[in-house]
C-alpha atoms as a PDB file:
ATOM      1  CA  UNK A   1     114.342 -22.998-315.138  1.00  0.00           C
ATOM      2  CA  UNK A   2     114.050 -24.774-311.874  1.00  0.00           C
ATOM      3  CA  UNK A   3     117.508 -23.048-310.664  1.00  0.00           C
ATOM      4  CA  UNK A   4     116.380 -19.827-311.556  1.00  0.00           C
ATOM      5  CA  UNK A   5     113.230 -19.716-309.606  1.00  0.00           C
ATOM      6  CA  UNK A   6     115.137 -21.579-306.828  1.00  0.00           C
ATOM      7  CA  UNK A   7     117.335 -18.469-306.951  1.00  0.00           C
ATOM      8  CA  UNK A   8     114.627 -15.556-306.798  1.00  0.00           C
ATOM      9  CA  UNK A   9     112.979 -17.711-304.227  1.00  0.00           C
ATOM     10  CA  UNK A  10     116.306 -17.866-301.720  1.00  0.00           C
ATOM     11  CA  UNK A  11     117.106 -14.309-302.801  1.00  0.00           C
ATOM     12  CA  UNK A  12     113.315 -12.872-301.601  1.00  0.00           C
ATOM     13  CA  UNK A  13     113.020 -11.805-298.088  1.00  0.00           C
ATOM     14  CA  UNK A  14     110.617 -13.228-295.747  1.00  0.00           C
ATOM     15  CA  UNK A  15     108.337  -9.756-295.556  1.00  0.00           C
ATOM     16  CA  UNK A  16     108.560  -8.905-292.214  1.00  0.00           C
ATOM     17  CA  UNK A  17     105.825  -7.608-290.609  1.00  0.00           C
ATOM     18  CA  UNK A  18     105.275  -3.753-289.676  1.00  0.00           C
ATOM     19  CA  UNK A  19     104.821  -2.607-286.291  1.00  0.00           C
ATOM     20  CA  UNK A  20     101.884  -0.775-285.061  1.00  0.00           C
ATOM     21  CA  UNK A  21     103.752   2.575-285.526  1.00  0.00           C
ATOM     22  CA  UNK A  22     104.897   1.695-289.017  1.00  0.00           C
ATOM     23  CA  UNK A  23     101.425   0.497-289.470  1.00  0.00           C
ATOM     24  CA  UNK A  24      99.775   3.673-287.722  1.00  0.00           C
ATOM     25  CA  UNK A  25     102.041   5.873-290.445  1.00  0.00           C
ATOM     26  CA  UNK A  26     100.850   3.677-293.239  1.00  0.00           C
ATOM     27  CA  UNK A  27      97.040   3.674-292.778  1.00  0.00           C
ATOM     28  CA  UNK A  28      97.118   6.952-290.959  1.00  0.00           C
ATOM     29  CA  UNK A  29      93.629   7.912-292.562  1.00  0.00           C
ATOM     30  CA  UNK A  30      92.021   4.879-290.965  1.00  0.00           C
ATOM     31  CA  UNK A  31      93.696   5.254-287.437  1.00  0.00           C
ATOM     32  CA  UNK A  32      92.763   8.863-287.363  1.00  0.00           C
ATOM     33  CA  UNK A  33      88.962   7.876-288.352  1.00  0.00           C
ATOM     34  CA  UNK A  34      88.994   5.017-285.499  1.00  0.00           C
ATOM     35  CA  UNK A  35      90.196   7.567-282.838  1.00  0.00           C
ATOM     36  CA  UNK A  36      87.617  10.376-284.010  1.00  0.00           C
ATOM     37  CA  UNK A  37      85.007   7.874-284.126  1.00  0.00           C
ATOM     38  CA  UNK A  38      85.599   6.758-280.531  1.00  0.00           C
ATOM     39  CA  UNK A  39      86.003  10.104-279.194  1.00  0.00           C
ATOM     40  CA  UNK A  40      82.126  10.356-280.385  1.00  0.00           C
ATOM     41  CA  UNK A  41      81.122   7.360-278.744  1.00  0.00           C
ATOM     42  CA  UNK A  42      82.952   8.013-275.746  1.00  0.00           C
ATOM     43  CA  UNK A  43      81.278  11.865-275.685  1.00  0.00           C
ATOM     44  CA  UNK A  44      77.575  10.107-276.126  1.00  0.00           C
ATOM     45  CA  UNK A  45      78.243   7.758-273.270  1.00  0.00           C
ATOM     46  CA  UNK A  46      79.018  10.643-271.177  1.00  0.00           C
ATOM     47  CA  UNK A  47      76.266  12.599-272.508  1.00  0.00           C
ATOM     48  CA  UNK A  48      73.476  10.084-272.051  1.00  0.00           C
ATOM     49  CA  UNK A  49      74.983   9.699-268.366  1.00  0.00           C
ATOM     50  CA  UNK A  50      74.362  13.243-267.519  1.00  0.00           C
ATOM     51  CA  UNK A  51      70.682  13.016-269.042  1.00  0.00           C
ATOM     52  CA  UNK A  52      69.697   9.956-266.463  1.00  0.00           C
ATOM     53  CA  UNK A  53      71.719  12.020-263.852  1.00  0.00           C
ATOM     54  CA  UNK A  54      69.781  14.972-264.740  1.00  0.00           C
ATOM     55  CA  UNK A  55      66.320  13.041-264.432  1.00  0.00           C
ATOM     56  CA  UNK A  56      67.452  11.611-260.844  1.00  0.00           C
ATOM     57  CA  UNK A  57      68.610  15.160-259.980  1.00  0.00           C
ATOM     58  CA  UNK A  58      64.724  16.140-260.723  1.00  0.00           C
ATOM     59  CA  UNK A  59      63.431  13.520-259.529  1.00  0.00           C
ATOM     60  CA  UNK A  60      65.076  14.521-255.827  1.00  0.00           C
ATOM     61  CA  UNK A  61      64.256  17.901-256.559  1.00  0.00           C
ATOM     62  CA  UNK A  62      60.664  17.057-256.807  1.00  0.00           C
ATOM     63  CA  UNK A  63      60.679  15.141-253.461  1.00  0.00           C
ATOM     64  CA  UNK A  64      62.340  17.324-251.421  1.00  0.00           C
ATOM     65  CA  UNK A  65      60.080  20.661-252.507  1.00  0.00           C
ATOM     66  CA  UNK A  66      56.932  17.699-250.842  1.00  0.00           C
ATOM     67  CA  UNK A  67      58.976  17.279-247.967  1.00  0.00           C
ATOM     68  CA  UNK A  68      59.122  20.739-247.156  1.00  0.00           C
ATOM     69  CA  UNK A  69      55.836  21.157-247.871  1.00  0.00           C
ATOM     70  CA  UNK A  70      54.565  18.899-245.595  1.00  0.00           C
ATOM     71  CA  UNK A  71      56.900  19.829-242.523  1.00  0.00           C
ATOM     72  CA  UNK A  72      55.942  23.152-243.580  1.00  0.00           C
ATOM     73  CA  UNK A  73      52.044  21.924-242.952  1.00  0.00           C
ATOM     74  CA  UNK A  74      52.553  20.438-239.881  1.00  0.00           C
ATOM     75  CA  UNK A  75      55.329  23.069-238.065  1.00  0.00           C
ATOM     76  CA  UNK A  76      51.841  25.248-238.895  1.00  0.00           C
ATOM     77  CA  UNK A  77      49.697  22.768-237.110  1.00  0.00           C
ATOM     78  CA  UNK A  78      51.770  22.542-234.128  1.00  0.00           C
ATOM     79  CA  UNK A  79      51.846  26.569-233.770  1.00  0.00           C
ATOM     80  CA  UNK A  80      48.029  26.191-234.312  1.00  0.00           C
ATOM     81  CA  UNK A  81      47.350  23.960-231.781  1.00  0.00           C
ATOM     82  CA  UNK A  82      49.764  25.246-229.218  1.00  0.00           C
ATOM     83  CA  UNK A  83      48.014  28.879-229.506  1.00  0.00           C
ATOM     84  CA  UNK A  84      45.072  27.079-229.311  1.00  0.00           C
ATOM     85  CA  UNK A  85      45.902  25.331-226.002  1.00  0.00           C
ATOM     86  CA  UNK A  86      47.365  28.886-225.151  1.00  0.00           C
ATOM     87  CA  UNK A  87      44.437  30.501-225.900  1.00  0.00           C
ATOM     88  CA  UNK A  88      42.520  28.267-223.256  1.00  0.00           C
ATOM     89  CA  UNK A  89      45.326  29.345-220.415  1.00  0.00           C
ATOM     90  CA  UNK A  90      43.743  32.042-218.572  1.00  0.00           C
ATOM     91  CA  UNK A  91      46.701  33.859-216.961  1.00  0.00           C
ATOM     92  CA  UNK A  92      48.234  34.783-220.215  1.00  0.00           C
ATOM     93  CA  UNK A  93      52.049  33.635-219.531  1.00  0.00           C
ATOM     94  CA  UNK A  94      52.342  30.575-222.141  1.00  0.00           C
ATOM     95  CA  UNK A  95      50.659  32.565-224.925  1.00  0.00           C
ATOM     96  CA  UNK A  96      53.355  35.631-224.363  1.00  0.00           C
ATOM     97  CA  UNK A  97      55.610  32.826-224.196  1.00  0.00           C
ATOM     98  CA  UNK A  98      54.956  31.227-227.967  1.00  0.00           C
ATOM     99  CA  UNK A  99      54.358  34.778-229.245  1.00  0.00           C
ATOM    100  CA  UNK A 100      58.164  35.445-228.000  1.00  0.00           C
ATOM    101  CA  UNK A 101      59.113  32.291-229.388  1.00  0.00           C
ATOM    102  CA  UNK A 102      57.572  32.347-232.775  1.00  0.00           C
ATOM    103  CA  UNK A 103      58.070  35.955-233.467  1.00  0.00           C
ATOM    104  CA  UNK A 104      55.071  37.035-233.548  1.00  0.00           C
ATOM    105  CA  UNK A 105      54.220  40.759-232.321  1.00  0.00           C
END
């Protein structure tokens, strides 16, 4: 008894193990799973990305519609007060001037 199982033991094979693309081929439901399931994680990452860049984006928006607002205030205060000061010229000449120069008719 103890020759035979010497025997079927030196007969056996060491079982060799696969490589990944044996191993791919053999558990091909779970590989294609893993890949699917990153490809979703990888598409949220990029998708929560473009939210926060969104938010930034309106964010800048926001500030740059109050910047032009306010040099949009005070190009009208300068006019103002130049055809004021013109105003107070009496020969005339610097208020033709800023009318030519603002377009005004």
């Amino acid at each position: 008894m103890a020759s035979s199982t010497s025997t079927a033991a030196g007969t056996q094979s060491p079982r060799k193990p696969l490589g990944f693309l044996q191993h791919a081929k053999k558990h091909k439901h779970s590989f294609i799973q893993f890949f699917a399931m990153t490809g979703i994680l990888l598409l949220s990452v990029r998708s929560l990305g473009q939210k926060y860049r969104m938010h930034d984006l309106l964010d800048d928006t926001t500030a740059l519609r109050e910047e032009r607002d306010n040099l949009t205030n005070r190009m009208d205060r300068i006019k103002r007060d130049l055809r004021r000061e013109a105003s107070l010229e009496s020969s005339g000449l610097f208020a033709a001037r800023l009318r030519s120069l603002f377009g005004d008719d």
